[in-house]
N, C-alpha and C. Protein backbone atom coordinates (compact mmCIF):
# COMPACT_ATOMS: atom_id res chain seq x y z
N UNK A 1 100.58 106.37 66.23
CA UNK A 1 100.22 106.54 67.64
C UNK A 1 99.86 105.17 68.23
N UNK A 2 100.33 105.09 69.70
CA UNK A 2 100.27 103.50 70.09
C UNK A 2 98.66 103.58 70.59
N UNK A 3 98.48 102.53 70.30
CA UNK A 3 96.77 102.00 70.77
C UNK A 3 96.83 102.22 72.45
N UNK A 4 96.36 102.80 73.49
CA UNK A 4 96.01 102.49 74.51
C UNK A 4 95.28 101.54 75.13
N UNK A 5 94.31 100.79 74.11
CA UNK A 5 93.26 99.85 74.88
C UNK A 5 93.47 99.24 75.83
N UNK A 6 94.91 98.44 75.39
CA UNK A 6 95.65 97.08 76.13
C UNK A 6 95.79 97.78 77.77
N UNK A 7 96.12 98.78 77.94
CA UNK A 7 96.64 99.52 79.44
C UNK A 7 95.35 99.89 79.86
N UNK A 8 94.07 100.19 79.26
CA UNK A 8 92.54 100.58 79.95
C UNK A 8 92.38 98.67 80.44
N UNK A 9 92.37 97.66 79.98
CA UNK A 9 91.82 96.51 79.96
C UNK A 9 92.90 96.19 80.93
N UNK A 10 94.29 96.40 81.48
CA UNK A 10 94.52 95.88 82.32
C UNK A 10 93.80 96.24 83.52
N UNK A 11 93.65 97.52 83.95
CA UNK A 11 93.05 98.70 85.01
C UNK A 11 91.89 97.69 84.99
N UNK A 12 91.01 97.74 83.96
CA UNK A 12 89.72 96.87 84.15
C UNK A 12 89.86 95.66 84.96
N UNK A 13 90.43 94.64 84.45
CA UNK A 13 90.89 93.56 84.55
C UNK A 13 91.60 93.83 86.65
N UNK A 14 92.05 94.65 86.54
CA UNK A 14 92.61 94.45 87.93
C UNK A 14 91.74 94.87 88.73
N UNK A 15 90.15 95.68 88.25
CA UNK A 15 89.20 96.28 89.33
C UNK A 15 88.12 94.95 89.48
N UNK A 16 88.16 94.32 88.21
CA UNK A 16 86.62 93.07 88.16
C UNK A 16 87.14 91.95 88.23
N UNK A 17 88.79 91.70 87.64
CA UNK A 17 89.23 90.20 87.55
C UNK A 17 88.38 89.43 86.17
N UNK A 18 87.90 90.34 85.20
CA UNK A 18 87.19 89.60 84.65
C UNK A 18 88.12 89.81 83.44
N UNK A 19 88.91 88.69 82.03
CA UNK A 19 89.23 89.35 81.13
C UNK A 19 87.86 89.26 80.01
N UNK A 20 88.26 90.61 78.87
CA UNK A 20 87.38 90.78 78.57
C UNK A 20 87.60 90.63 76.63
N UNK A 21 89.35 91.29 76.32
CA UNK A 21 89.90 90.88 74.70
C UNK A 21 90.74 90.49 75.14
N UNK A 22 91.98 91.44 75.42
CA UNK A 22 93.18 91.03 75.29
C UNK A 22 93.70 90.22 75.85
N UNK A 23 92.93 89.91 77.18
CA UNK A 23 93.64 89.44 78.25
C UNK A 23 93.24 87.81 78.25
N UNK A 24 92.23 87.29 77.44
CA UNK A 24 91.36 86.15 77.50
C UNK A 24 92.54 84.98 77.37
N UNK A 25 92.75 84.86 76.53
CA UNK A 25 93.98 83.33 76.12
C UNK A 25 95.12 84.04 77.46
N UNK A 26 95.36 84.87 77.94
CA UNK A 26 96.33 84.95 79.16
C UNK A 26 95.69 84.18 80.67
N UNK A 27 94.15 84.14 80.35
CA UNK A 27 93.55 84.19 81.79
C UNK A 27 93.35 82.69 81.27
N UNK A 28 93.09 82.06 80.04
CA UNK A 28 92.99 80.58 80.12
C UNK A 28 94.32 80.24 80.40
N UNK A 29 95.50 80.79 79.85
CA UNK A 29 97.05 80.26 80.30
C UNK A 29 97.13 80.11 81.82
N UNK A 30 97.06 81.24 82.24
CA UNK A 30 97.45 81.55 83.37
C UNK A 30 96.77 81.04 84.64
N UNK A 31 95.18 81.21 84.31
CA UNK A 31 94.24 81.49 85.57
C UNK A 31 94.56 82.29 86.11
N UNK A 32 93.07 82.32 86.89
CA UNK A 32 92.76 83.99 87.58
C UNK A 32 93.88 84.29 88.41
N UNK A 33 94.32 83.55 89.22
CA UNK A 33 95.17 83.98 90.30
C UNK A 33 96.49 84.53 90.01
N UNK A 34 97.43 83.61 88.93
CA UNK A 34 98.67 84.54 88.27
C UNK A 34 98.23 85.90 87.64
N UNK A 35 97.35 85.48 86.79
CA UNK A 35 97.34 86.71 85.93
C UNK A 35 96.74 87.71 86.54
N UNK A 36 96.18 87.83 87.77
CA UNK A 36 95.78 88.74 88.77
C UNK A 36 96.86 89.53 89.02
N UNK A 37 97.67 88.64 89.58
CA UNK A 37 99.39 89.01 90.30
C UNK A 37 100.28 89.93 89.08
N UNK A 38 100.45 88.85 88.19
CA UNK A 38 101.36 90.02 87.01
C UNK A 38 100.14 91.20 86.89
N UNK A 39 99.44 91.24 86.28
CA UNK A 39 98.69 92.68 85.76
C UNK A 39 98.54 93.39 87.24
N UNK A 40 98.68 93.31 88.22
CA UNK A 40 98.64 94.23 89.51
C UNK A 40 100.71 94.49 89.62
N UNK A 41 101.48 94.06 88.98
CA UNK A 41 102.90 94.11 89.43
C UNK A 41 102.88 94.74 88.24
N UNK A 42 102.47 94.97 87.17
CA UNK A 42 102.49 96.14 85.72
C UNK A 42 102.68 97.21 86.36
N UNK A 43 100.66 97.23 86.89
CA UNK A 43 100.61 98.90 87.09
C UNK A 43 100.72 98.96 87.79
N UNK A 44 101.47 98.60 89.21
CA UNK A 44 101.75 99.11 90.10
C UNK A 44 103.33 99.71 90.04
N UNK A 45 104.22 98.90 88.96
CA UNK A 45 105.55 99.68 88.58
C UNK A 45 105.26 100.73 87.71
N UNK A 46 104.39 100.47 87.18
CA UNK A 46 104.64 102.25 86.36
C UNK A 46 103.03 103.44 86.91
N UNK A 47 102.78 103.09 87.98
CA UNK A 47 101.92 103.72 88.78
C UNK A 47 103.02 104.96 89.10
N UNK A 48 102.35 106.17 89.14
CA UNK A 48 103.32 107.61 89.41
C UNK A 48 103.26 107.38 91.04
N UNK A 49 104.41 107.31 91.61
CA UNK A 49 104.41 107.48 92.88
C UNK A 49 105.36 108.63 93.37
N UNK A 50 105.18 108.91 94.67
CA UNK A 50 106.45 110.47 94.82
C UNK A 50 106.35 109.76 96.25
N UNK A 51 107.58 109.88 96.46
CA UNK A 51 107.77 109.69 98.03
C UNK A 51 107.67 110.63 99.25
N UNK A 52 107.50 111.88 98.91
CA UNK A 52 107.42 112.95 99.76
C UNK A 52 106.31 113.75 99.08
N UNK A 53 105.64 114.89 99.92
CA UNK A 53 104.91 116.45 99.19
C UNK A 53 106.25 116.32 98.37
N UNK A 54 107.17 117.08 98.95
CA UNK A 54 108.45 117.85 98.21
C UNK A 54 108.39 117.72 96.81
N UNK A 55 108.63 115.91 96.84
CA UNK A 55 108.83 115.87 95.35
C UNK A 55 107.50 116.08 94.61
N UNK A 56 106.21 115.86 95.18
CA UNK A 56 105.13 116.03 94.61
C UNK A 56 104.79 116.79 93.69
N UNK A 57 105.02 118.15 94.53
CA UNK A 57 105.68 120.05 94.34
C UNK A 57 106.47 119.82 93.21
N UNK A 58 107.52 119.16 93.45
CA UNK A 58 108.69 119.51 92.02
C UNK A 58 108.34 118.53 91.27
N UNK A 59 106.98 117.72 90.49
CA UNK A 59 107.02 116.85 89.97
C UNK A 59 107.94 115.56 89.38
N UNK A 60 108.64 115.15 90.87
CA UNK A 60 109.52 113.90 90.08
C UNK A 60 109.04 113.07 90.96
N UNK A 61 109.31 112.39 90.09
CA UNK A 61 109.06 110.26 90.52
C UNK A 61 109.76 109.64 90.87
N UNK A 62 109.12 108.59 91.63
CA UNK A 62 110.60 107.46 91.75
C UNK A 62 110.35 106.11 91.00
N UNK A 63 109.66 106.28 89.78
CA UNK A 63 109.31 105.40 88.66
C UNK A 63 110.98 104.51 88.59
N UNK A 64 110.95 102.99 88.09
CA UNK A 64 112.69 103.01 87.75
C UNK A 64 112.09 102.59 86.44
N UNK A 65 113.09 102.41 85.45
CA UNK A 65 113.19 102.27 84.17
C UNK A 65 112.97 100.94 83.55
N UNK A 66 113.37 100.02 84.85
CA UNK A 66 113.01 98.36 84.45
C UNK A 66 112.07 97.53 85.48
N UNK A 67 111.13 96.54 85.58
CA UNK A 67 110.80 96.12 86.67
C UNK A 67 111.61 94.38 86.86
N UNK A 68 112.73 94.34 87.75
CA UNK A 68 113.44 92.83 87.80
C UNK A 68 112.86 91.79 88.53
N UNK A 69 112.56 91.05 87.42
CA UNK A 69 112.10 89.83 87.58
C UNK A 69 113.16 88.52 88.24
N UNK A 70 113.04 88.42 89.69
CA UNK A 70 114.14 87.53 89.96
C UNK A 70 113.69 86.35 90.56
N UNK A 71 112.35 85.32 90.18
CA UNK A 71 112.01 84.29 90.62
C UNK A 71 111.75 83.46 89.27
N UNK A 72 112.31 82.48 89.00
CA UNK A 72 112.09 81.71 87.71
C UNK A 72 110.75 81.74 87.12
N UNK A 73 109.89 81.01 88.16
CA UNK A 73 108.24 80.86 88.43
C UNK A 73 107.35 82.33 87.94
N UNK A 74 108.05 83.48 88.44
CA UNK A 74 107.57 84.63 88.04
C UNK A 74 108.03 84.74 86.28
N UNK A 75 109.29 84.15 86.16
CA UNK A 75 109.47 84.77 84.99
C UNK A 75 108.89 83.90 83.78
N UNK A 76 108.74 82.67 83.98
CA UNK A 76 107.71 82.05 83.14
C UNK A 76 106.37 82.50 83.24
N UNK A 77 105.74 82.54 84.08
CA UNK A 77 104.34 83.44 83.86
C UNK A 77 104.43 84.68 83.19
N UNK A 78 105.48 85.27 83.27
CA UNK A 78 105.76 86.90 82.05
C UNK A 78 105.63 86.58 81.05
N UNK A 79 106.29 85.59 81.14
CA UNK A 79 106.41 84.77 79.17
C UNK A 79 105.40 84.56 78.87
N UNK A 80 105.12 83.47 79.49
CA UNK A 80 103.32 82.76 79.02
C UNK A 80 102.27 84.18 78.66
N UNK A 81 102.55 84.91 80.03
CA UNK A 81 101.58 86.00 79.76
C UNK A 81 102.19 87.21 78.26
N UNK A 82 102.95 87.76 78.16
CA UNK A 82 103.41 88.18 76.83
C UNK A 82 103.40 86.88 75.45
N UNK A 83 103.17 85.99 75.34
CA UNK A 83 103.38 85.27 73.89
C UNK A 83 101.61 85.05 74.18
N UNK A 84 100.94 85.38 75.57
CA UNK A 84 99.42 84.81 75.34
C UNK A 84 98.94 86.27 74.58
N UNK A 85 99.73 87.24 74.95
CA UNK A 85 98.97 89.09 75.00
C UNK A 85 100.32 89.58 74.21
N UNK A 86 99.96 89.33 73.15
CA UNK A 86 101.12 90.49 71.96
C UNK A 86 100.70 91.65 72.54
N UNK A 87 99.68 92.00 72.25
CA UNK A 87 99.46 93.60 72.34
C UNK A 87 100.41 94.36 73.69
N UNK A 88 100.87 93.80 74.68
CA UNK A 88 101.63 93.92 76.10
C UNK A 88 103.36 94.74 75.30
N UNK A 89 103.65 93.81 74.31
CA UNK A 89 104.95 94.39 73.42
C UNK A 89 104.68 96.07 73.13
N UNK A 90 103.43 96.45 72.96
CA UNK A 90 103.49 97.75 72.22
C UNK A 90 103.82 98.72 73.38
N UNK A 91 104.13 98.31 74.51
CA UNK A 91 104.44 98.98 75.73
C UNK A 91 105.37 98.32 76.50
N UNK A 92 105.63 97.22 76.50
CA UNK A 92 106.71 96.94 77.14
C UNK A 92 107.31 95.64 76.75
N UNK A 93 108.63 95.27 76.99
CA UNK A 93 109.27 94.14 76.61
C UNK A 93 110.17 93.45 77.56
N UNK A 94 110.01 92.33 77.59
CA UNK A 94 110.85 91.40 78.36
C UNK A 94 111.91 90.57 78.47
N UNK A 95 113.36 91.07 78.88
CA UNK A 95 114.24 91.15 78.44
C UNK A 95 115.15 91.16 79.68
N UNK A 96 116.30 89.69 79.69
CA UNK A 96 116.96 89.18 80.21
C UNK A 96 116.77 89.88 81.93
N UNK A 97 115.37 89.09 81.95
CA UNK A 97 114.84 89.24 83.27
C UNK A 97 114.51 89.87 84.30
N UNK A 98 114.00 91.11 83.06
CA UNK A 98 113.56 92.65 83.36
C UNK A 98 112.57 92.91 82.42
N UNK A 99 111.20 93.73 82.96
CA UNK A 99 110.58 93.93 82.02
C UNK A 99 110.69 95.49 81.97
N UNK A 100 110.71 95.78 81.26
CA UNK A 100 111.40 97.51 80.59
C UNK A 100 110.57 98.15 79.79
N UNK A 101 110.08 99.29 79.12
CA UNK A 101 109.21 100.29 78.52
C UNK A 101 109.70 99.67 77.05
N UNK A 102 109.30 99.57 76.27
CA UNK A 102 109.18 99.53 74.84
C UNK A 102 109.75 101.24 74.29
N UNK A 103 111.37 100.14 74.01
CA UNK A 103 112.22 101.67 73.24
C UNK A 103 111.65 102.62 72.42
N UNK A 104 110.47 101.70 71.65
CA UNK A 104 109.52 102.31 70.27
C UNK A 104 108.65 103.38 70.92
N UNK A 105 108.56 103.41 72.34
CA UNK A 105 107.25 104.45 72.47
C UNK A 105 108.47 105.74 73.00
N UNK A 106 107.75 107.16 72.57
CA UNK A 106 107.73 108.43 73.06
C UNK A 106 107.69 108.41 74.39
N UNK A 107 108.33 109.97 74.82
CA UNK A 107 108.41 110.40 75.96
C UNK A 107 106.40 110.29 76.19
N UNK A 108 106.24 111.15 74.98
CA UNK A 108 104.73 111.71 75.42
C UNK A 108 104.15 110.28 75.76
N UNK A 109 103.94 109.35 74.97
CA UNK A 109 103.54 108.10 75.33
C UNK A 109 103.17 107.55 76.23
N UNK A 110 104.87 107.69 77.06
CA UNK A 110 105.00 107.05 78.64
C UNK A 110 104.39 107.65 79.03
N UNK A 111 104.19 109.44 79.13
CA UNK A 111 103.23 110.14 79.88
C UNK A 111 102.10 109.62 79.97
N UNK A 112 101.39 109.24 78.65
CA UNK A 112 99.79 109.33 78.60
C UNK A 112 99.78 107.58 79.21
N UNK A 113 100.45 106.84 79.22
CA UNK A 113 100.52 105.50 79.59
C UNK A 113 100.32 105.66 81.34
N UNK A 114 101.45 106.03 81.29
CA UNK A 114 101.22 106.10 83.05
C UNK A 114 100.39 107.96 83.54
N UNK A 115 99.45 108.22 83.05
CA UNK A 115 98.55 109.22 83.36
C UNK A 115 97.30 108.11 83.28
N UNK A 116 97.33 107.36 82.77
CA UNK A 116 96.11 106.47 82.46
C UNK A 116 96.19 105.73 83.59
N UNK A 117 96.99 104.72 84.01
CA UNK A 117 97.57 103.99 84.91
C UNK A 117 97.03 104.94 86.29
N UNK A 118 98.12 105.94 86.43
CA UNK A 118 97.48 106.81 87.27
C UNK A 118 96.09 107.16 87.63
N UNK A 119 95.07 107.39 86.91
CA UNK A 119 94.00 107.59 87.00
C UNK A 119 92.75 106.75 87.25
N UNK A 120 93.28 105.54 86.51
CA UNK A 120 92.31 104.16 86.75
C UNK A 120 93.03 102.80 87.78
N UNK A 121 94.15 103.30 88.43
CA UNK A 121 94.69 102.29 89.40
C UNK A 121 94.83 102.79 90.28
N UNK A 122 94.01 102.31 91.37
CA UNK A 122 93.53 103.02 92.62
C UNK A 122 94.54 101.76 93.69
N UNK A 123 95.83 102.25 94.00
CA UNK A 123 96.90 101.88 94.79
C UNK A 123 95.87 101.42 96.43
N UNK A 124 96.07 100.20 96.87
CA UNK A 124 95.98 100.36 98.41
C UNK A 124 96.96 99.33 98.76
N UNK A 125 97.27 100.07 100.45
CA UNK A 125 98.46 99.29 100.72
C UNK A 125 98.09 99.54 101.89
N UNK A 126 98.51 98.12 102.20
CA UNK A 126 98.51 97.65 104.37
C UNK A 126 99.87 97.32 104.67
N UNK A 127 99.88 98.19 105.91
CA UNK A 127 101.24 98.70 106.53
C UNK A 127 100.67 97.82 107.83
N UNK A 128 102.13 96.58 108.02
CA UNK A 128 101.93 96.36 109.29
C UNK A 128 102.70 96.72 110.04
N UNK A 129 102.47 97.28 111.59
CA UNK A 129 103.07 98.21 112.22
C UNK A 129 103.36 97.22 113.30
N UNK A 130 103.33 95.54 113.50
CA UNK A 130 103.66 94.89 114.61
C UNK A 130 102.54 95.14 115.68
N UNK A 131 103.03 93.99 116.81
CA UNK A 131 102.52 93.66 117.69
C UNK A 131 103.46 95.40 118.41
N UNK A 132 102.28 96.07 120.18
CA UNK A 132 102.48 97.02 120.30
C UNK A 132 103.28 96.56 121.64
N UNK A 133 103.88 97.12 122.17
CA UNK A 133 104.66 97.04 123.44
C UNK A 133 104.12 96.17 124.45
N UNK A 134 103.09 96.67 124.36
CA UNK A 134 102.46 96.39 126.06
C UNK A 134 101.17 95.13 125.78
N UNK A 135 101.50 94.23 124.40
CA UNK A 135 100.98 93.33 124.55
C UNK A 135 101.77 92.32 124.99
């Protein structure tokens, strides 16, 4: 059975900014500010989202299967951050410039991975709606 810790300590890590095991040699690599950015672009791709009630109702997602990494700069900080945080492999892997679910884990897995995710990553998002007509 895969260890969960590593996925509670990101959630942590993204509510205090503080690392605390796993994440420590990532946050001296990195500093606060990258490693802020990747561990909020984790769980926010495998955060359960539904785009409508509808699908809510019929429980499907619009999870995708890989998250693509298409800025060089981004993709060296993945690196740095995976060779600083092995434990990150037991869930996911990074691979020709996509980071993707770790083939080794179960369906049930992913569930309890992103039920966790779900539960301790509290999503907010600002919608800008523009300047209004009649300014």
């Amino acid at each position: 059975m895969t260890n969960f810790k590593i996925i509670s300590e990101l959630i942590d890590y993204n509510n205090s900014e503080i690392p605390i095991n796993f994440l420590t040699k990532s946050f001296e690599a990195l500093g606060e500010e990258k490693l802020t950015i990747l561990v909020k672009d984790i769980l926010f791709w495998q955060k359960i989202v539904y785009t409508s009630p509808t699908m809510a109702n019929k429980g499907k997602v619009t999870n995708k299967n890989f998250y693509l990494l298409e800025d060089n700069m981004v993709i060296n900080d993945y690196n740095v951050f995976f060779e600083t945080c092995p434990e990150l492999t037991n869930f996911f892997v990074l691979k020709d410039n996509k980071i993707i679910l770790s083939p080794d884990l179960s369906i049930k897995e992913i569930n309890k991975m992103q039920e966790i995710i779900d539960k301790g990553y509290k999503l907010s998002l600002k919608i800008n709606i523009g300047k209004s007509k009649t300014e």
